[in-house]
Structures are given as C-alpha cells and as structure tokens.
N, C-alpha and C. Protein backbone atom coordinates (compact mmCIF):
# COMPACT_ATOMS: atom_id res chain seq x y z
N UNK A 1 -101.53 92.79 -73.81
CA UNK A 1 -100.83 93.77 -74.63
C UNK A 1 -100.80 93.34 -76.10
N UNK A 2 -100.67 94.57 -76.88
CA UNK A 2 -100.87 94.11 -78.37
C UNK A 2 -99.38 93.83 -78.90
N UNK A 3 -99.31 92.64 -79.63
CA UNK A 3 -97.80 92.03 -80.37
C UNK A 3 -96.76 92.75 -80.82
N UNK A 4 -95.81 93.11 -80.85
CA UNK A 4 -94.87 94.35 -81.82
C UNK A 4 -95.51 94.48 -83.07
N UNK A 5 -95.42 95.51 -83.52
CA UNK A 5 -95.77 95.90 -85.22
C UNK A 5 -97.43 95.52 -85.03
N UNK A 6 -98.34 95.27 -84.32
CA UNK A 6 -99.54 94.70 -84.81
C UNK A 6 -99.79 95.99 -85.23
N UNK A 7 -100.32 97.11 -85.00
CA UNK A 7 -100.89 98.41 -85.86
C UNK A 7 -99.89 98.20 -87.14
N UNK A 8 -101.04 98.49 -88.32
CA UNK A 8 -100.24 99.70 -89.24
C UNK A 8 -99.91 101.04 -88.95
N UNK A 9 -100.42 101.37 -88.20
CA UNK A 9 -100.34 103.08 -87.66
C UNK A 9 -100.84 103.63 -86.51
N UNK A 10 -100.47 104.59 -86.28
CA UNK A 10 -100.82 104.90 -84.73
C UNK A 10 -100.41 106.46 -84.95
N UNK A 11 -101.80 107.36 -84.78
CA UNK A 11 -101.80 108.81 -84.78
C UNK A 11 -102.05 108.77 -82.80
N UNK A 12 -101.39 109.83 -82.46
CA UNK A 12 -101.87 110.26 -81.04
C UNK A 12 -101.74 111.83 -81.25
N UNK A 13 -102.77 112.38 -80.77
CA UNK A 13 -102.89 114.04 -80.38
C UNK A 13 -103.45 114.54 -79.33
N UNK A 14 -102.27 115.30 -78.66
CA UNK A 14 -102.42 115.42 -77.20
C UNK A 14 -103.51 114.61 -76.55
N UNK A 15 -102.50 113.69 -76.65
CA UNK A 15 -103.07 112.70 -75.38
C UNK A 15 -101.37 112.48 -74.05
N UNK A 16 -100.79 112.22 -74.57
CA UNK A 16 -99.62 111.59 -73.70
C UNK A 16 -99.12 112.40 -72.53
N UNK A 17 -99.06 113.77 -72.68
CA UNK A 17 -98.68 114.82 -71.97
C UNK A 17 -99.85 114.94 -70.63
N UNK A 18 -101.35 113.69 -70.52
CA UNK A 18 -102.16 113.80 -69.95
C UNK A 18 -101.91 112.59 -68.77
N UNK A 19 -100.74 111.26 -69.25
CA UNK A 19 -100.59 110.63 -68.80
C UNK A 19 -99.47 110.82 -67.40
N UNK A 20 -98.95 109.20 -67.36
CA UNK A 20 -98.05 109.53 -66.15
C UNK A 20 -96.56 109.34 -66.53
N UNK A 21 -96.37 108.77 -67.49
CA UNK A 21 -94.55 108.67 -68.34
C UNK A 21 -94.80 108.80 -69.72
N UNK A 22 -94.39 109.61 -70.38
CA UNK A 22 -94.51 110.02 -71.42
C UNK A 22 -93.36 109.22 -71.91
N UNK A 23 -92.51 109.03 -71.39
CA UNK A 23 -91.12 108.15 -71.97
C UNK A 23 -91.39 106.56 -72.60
N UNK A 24 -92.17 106.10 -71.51
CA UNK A 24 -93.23 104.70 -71.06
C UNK A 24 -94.07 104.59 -72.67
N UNK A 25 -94.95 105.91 -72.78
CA UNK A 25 -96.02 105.58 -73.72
C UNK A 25 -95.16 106.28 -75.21
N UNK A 26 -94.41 106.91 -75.45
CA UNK A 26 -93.79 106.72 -76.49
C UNK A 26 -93.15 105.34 -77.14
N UNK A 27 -92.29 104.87 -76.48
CA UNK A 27 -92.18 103.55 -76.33
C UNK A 27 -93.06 102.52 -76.97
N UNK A 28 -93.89 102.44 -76.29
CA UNK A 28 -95.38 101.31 -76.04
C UNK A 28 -95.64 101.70 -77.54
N UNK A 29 -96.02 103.11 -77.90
CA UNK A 29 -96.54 103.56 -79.48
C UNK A 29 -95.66 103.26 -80.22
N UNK A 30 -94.44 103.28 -80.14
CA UNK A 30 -93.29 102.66 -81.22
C UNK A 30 -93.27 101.22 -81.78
N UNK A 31 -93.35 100.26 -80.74
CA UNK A 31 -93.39 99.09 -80.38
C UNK A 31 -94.56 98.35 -80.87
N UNK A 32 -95.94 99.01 -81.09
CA UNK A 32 -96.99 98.24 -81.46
C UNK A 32 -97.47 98.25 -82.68
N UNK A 33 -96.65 99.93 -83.33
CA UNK A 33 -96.74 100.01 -84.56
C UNK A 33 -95.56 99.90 -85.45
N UNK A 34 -96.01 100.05 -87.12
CA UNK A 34 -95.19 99.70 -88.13
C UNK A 34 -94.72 101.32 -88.09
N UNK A 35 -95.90 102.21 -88.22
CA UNK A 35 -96.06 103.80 -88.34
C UNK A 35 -96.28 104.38 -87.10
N UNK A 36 -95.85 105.48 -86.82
CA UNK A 36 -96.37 106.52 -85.66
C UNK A 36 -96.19 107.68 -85.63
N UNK A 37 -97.08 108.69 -85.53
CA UNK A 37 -97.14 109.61 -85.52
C UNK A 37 -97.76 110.46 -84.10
N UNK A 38 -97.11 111.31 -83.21
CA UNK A 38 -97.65 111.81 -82.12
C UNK A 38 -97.28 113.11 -81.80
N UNK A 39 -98.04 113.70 -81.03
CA UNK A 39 -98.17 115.49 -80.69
C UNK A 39 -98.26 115.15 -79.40
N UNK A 40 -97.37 116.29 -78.68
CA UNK A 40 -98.33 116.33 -77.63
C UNK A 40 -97.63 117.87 -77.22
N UNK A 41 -98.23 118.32 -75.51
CA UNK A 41 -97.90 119.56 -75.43
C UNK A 41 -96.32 119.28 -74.47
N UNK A 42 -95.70 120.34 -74.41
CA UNK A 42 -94.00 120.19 -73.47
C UNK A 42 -94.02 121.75 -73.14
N UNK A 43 -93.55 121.60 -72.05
CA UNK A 43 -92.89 123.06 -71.09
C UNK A 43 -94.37 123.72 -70.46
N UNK A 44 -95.10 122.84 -70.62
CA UNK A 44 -96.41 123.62 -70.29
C UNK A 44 -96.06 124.34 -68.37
N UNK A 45 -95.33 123.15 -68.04
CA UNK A 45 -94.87 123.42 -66.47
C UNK A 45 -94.03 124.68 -66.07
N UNK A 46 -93.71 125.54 -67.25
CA UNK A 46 -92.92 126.67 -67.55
C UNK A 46 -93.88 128.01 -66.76
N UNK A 47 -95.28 127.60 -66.36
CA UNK A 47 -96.64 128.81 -66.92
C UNK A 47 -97.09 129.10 -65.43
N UNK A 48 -97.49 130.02 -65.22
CA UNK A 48 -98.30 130.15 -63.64
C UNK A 48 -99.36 129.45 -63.39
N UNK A 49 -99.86 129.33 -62.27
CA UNK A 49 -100.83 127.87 -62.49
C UNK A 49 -100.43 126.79 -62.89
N UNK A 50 -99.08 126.32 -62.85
CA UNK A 50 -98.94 124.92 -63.13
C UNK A 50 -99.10 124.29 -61.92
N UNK A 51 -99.03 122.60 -61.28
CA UNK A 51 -99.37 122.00 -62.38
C UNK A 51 -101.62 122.17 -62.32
N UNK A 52 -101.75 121.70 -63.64
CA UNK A 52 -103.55 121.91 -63.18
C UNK A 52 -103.79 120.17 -63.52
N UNK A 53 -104.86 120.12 -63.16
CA UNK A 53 -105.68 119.11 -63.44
C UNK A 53 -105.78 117.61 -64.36
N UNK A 54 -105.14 118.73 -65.39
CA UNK A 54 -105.29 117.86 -66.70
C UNK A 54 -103.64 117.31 -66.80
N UNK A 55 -103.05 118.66 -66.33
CA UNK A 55 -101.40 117.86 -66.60
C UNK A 55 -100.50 118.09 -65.95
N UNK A 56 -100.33 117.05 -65.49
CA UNK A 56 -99.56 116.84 -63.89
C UNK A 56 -98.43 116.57 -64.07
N UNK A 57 -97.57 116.19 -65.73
CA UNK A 57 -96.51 115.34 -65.70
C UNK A 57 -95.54 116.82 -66.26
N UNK A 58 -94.50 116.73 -65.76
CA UNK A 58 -93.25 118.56 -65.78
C UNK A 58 -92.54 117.55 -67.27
N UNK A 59 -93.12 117.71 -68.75
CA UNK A 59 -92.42 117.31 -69.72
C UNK A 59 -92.06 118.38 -70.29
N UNK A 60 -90.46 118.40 -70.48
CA UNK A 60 -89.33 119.68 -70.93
C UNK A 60 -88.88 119.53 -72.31
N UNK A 61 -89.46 120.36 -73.64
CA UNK A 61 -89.28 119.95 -74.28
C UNK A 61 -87.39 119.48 -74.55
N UNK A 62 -86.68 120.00 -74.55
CA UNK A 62 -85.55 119.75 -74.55
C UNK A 62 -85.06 118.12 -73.96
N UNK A 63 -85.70 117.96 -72.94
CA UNK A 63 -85.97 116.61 -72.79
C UNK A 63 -86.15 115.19 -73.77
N UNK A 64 -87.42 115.85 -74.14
CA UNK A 64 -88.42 114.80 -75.02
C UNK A 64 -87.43 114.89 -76.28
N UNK A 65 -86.49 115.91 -77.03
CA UNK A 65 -85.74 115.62 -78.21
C UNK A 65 -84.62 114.80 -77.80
N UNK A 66 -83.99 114.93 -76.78
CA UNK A 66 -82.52 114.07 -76.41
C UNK A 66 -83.64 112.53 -76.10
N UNK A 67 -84.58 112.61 -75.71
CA UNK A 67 -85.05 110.73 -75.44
C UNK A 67 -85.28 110.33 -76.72
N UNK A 68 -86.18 111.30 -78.01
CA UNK A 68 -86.37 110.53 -78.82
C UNK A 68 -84.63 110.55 -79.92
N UNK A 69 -84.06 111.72 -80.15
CA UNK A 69 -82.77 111.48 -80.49
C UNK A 69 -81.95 110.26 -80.20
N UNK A 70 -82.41 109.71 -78.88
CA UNK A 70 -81.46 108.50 -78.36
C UNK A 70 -81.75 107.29 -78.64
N UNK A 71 -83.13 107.55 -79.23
CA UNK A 71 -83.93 106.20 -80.14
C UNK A 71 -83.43 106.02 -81.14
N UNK A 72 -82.99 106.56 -81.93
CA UNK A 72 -82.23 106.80 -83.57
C UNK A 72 -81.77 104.97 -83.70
N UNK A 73 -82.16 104.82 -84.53
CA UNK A 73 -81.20 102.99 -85.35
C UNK A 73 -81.49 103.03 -86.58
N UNK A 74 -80.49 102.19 -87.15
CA UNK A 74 -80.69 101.46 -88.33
C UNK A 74 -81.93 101.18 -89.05
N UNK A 75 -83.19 100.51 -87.54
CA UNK A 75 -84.04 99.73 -88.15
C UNK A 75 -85.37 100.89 -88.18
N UNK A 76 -85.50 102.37 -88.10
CA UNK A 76 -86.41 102.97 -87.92
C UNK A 76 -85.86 104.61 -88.36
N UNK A 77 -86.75 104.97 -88.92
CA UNK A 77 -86.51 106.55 -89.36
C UNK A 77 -87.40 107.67 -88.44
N UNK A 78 -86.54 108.20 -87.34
CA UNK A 78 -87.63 109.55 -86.82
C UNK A 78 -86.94 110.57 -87.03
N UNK A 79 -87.93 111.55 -87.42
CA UNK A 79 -88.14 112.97 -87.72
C UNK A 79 -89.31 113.54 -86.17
N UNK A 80 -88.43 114.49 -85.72
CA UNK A 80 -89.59 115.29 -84.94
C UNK A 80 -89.59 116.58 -85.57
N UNK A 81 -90.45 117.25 -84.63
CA UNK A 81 -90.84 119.41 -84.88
C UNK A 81 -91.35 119.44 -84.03
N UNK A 82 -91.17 120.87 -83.99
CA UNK A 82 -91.92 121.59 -82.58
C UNK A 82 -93.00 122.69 -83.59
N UNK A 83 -94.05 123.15 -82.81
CA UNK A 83 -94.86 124.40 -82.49
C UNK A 83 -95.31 124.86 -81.36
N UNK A 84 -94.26 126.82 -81.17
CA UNK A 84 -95.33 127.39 -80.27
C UNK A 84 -96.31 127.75 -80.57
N UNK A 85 -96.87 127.66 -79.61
CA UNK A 85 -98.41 128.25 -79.10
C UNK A 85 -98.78 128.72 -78.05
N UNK A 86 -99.53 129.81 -77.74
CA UNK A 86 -100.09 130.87 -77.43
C UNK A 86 -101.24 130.16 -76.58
N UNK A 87 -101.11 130.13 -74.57
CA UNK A 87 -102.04 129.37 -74.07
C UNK A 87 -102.51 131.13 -72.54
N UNK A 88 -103.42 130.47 -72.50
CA UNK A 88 -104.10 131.35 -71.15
C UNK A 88 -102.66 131.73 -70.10
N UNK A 89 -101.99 132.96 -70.12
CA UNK A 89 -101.19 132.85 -68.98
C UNK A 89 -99.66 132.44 -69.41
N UNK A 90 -99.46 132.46 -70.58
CA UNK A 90 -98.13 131.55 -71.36
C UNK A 90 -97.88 131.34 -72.87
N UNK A 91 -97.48 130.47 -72.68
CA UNK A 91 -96.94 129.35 -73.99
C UNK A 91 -96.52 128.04 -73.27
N UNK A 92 -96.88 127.31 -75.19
CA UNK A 92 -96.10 125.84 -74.79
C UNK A 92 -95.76 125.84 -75.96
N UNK A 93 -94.81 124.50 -76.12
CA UNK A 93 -94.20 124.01 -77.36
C UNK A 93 -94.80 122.81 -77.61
N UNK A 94 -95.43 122.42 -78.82
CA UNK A 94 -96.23 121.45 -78.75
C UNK A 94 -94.97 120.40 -79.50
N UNK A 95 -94.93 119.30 -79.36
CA UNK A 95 -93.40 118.52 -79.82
C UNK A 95 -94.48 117.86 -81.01
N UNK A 96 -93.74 117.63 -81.93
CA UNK A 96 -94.23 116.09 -82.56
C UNK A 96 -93.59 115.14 -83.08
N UNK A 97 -93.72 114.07 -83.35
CA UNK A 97 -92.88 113.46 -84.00
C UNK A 97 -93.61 112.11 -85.19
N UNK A 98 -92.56 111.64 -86.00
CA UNK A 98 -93.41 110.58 -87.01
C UNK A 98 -92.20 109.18 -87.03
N UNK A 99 -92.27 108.41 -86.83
CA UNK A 99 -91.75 106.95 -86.98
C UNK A 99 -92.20 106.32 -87.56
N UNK A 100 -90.88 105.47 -88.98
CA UNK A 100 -91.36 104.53 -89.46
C UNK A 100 -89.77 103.67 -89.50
N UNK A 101 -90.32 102.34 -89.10
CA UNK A 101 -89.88 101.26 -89.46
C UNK A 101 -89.44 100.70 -90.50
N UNK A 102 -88.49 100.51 -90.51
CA UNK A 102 -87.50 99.80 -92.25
C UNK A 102 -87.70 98.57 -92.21
C-alpha cells in the first residue's frame, strides 16, 4: 500500500460506484493523497433493471453526504455537489466531491 499523503492528487471519475465499498475506497483516496477529487454515480439502484453488470453496489446518495459530512476536521477541507442526469430507463445523481488537507 502507498504511505499517507504520498500522491499530490488523486482525480477519480466514475470509477468507485463500480467497486465493492465505496465507503472503503473513499477513505483509501483520502489517505494517500494531499488532494482529492472524485465523481461517481448514486441512486442508480433507484431505476428498473437494477442491479446490472457494471454496478452491483445500492449507493444512496443521501448516504454518501452524511459519510462524507462525518469526515469533516480541523485537519482537511471537503466540499461536495451533486448532478442529475438523464440515464436509459431513469436518472442518477452523480455525487462529487474535492479534499484538501491543511
């Protein structure tokens, strides 16, 4: 595993929402970098045809703001946002967020 802080930065786009804990790899991205910045998709599990192939994990956006809200300290500044979007059969809310370290 890579040291705390070793990145200067760390962009992710929709990738995490493909994994198996999104809680896990937020984390891990906080932890290795100074900077972070990440997207991914939430509520997709809201849609007919869920779950498919690609994304198996039920992430609510309402969720994902109270975990990263509960990250909040002294030693780090996050800002998230959301965008809907318009998918085959639905919507999702795509979350994002940016972390930096003091």
């Amino acid at each position: 595993p890579l040291e705390d802080n070793f990145l200067d930065v760390v962009f992710g786009f929709n990738s995490i929402d493909h994994g198996w804990d999104y809680k896990k790899s937020i984390l891990e991205c906080i932890r290795v970098s100074k900077e972070c910045y990440i997207s991914f998709d939430t509520d997709r599990y809201k849609n007919p045809g869920y779950p498919d192939l690609n994304h198996y994990q039920i992430i609510d956006y309402n969720d994902v703001v109270k975990f990263v809200e509960d990250l909040r300290s002294d030693t780090m500044e996050i800002k998230h946002w959301y965008r809907d979007e318009k998918i085959p059969n639905g919507s999702i809310r795509e979350f994002g967020m940016g972390v930096i370290k003091k």
